[in-house]
C-alpha atoms as a PDB file:
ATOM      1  CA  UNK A   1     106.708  97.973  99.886  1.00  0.00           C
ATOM      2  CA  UNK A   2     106.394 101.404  98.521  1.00  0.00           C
ATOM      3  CA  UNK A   3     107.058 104.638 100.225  1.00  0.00           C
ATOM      4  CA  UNK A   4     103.083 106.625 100.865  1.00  0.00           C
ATOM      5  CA  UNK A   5     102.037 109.217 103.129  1.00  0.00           C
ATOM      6  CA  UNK A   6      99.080 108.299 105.754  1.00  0.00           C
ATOM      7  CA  UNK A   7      96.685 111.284 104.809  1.00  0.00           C
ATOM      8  CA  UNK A   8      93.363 112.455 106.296  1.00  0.00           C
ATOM      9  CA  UNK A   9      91.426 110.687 103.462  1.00  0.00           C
ATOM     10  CA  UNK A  10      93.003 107.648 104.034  1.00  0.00           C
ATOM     11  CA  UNK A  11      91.142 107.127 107.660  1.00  0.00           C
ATOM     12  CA  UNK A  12      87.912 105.103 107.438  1.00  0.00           C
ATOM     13  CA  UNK A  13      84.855 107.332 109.265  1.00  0.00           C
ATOM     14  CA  UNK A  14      84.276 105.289 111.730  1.00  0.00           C
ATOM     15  CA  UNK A  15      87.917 104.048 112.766  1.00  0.00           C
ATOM     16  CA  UNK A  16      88.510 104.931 116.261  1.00  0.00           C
ATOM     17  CA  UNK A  17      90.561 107.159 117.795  1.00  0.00           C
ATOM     18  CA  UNK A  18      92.799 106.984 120.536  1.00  0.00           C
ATOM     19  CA  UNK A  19      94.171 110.183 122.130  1.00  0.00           C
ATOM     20  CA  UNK A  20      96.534 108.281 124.800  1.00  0.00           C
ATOM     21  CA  UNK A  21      99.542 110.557 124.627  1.00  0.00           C
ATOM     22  CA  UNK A  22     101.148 108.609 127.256  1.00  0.00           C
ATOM     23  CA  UNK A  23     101.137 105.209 125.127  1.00  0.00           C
ATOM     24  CA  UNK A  24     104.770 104.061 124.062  1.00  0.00           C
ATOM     25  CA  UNK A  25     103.735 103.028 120.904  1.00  0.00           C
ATOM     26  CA  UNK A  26     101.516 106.358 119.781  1.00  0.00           C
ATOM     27  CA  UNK A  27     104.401 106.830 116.782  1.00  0.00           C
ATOM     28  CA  UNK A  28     103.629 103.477 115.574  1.00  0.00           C
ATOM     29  CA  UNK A  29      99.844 103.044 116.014  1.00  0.00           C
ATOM     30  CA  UNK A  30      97.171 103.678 113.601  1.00  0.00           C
ATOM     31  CA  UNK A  31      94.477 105.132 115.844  1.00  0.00           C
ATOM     32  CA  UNK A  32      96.949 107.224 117.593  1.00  0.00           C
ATOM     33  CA  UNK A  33      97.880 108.316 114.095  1.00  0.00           C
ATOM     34  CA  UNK A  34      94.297 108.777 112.923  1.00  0.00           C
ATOM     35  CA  UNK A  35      93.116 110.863 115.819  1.00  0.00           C
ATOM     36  CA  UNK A  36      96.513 113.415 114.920  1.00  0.00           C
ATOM     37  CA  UNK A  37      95.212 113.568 111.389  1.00  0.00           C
ATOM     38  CA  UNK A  38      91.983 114.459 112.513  1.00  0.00           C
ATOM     39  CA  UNK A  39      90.244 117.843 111.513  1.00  0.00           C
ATOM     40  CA  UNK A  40      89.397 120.233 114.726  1.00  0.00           C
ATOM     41  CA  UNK A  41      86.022 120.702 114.151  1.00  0.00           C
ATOM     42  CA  UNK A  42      85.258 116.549 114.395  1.00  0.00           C
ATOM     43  CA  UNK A  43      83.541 116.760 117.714  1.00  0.00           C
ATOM     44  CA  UNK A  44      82.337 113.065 118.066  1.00  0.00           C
ATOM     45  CA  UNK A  45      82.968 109.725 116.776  1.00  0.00           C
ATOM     46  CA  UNK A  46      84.535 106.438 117.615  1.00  0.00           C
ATOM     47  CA  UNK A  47      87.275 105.984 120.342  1.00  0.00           C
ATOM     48  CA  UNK A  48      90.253 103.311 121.801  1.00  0.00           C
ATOM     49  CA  UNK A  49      88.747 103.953 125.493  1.00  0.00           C
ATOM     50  CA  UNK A  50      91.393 104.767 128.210  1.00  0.00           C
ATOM     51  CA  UNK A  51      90.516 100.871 129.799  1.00  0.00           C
ATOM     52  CA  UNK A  52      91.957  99.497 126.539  1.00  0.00           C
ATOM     53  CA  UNK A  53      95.299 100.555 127.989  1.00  0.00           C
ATOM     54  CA  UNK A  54      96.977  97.894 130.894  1.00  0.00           C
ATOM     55  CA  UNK A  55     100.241  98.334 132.146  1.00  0.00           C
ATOM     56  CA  UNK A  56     101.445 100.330 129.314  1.00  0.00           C
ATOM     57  CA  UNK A  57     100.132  97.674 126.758  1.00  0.00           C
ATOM     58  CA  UNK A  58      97.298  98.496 124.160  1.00  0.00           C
ATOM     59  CA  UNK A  59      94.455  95.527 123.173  1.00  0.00           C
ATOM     60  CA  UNK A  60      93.521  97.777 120.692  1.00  0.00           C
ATOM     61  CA  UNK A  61      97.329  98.837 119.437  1.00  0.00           C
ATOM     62  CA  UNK A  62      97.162  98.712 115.318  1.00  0.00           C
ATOM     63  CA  UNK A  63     100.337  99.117 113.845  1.00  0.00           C
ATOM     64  CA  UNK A  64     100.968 101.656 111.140  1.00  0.00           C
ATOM     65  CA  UNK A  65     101.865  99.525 108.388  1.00  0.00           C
ATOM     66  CA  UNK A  66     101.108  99.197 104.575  1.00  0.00           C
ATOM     67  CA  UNK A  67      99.382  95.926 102.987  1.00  0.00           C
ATOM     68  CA  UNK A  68      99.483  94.562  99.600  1.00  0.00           C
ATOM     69  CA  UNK A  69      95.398  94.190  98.774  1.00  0.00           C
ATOM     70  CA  UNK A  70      93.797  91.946  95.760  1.00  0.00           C
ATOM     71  CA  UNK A  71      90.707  91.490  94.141  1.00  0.00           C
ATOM     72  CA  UNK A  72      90.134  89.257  90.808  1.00  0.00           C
ATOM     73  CA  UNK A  73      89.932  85.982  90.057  1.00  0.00           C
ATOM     74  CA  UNK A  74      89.720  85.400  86.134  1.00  0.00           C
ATOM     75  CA  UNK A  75      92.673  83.028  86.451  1.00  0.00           C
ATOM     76  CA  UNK A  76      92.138  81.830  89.872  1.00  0.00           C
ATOM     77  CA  UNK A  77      91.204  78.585  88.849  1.00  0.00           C
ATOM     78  CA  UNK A  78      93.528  77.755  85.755  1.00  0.00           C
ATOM     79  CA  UNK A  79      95.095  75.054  88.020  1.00  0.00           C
ATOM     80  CA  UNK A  80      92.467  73.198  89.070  1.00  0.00           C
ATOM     81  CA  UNK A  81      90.590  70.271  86.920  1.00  0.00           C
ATOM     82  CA  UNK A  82      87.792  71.567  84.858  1.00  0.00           C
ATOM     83  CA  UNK A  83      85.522  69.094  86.869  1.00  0.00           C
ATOM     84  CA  UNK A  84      86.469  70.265  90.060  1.00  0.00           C
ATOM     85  CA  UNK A  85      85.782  73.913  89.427  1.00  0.00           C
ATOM     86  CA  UNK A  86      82.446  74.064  90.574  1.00  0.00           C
ATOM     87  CA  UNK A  87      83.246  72.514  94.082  1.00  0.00           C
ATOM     88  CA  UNK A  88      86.261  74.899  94.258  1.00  0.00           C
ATOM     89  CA  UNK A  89      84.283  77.838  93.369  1.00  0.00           C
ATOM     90  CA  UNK A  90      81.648  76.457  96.498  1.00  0.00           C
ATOM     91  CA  UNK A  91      84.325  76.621  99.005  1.00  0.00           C
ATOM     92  CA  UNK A  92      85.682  79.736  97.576  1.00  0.00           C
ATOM     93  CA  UNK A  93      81.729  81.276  98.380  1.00  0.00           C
ATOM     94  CA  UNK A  94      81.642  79.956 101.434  1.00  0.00           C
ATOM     95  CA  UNK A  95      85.047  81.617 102.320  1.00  0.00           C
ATOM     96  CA  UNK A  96      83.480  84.507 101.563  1.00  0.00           C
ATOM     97  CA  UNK A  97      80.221  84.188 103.754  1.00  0.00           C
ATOM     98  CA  UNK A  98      78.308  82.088 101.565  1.00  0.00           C
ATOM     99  CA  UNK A  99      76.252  83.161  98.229  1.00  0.00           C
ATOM    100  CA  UNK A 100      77.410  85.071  95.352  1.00  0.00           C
ATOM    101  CA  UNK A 101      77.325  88.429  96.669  1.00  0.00           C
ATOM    102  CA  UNK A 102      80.259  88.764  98.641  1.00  0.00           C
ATOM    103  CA  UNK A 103      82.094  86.375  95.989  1.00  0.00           C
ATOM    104  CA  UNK A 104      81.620  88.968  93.061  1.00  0.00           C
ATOM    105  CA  UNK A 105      82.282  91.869  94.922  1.00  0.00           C
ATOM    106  CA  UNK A 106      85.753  90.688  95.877  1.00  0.00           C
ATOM    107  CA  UNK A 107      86.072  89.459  91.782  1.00  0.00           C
ATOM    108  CA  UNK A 108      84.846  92.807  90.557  1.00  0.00           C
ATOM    109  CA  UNK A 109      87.183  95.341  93.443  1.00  0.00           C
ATOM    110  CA  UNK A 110      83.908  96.448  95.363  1.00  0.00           C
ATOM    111  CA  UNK A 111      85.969  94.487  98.200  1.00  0.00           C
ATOM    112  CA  UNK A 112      89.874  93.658  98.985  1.00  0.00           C
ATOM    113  CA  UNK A 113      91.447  90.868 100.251  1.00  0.00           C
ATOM    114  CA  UNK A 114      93.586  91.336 102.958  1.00  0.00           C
ATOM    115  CA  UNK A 115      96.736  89.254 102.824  1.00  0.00           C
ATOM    116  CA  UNK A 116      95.255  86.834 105.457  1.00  0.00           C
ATOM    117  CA  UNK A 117      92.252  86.329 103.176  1.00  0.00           C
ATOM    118  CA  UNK A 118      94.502  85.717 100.104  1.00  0.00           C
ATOM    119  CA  UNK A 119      96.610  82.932 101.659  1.00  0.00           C
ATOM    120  CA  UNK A 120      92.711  81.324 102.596  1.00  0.00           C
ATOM    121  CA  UNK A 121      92.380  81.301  98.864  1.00  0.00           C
ATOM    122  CA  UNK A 122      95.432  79.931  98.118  1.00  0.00           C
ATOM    123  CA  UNK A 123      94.933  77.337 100.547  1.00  0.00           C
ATOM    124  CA  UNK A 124      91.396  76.360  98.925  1.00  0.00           C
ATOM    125  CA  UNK A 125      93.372  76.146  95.352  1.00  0.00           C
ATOM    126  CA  UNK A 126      95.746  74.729  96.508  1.00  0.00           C
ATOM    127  CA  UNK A 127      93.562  71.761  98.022  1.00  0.00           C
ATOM    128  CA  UNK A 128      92.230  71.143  94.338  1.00  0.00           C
ATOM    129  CA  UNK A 129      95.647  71.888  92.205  1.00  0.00           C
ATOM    130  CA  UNK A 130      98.876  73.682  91.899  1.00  0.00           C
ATOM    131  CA  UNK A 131      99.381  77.475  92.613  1.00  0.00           C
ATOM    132  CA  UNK A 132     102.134  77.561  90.774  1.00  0.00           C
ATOM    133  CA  UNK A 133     101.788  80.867  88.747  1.00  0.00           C
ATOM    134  CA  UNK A 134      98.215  81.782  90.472  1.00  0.00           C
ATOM    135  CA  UNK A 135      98.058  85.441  90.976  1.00  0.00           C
ATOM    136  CA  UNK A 136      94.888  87.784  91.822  1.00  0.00           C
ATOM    137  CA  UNK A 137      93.741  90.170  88.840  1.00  0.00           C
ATOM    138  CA  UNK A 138      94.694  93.180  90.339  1.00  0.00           C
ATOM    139  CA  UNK A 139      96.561  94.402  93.838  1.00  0.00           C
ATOM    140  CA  UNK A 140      96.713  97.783  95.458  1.00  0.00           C
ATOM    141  CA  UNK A 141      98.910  98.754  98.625  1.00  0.00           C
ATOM    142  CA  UNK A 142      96.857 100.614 101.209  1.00  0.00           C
ATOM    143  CA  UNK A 143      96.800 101.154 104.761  1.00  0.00           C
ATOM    144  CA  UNK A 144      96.724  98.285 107.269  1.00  0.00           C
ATOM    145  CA  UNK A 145      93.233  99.828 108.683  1.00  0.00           C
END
């Protein structure tokens, strides 16, 4: 995975922060990290609360890590039979919460696919033909947020 710099930018509003100085893992964990990247004059937002914390073990512990993102699928469906496209492409909606929407915003980059989400995919090919040689139409490597 490439070498990138967690940055300011990078931090979604809304992630939370956690400001638990005592935690083990701080070095390692996103919101830790977030909340040190954080401009002073942020006065309010979204927070890991203290009772996240148990015997020196985080629920809400994120580790720092980058993931390889997709979006795309012109040639998503090379491998599967021409008459069992349209039931692939069904599942493949349904995956996705149902409807076209969220379907075409993943295919167009309005939305990633996490690498759990692209193995799903892969898995609903896969059911209908080979993924030999299956890629998405474009990746990205981003944050873990």
């Amino acid at each position: 995975m490439e070498e990138k710099v967690l940055t300011a930018k990078d931090i979604p509003w809304r992630y939370p922060l956690c400001f638990n100085n005592e935690c083990a893992d701080k070095d390692r964990c996103m919101h830790y990290q977030a909340w040190l990247l954080t401009p002073k004059e942020r006065d309010c937002g979204a927070a890991v609360y203290p009772t996240a914390w148990e015997e020196g073990q985080c629920r809400c512990f994120q580790e720092k890590k980058l993931v390889k993102r997709a979006w795309g699928f012109t040639h998503i469906y090379d491998n599967v039979p021409k008459h069992l496209r349209p039931e692939a492409r069904q599942y493949m909606r349904a995956l996705f919460g149902g409807g076209n929407g969220p379907y075409y915003r993943v295919h167009n980059g309005e939305r990633m696919l996490s690498p759990q989400k692209q193995e799903e995919v892969l898995k609903i090919i896969a059911s209908y033909g080979s993924i030999e040689g299956i890629e998405f139409d474009h990746y990205v490597t981003e944050w873990n947020f």
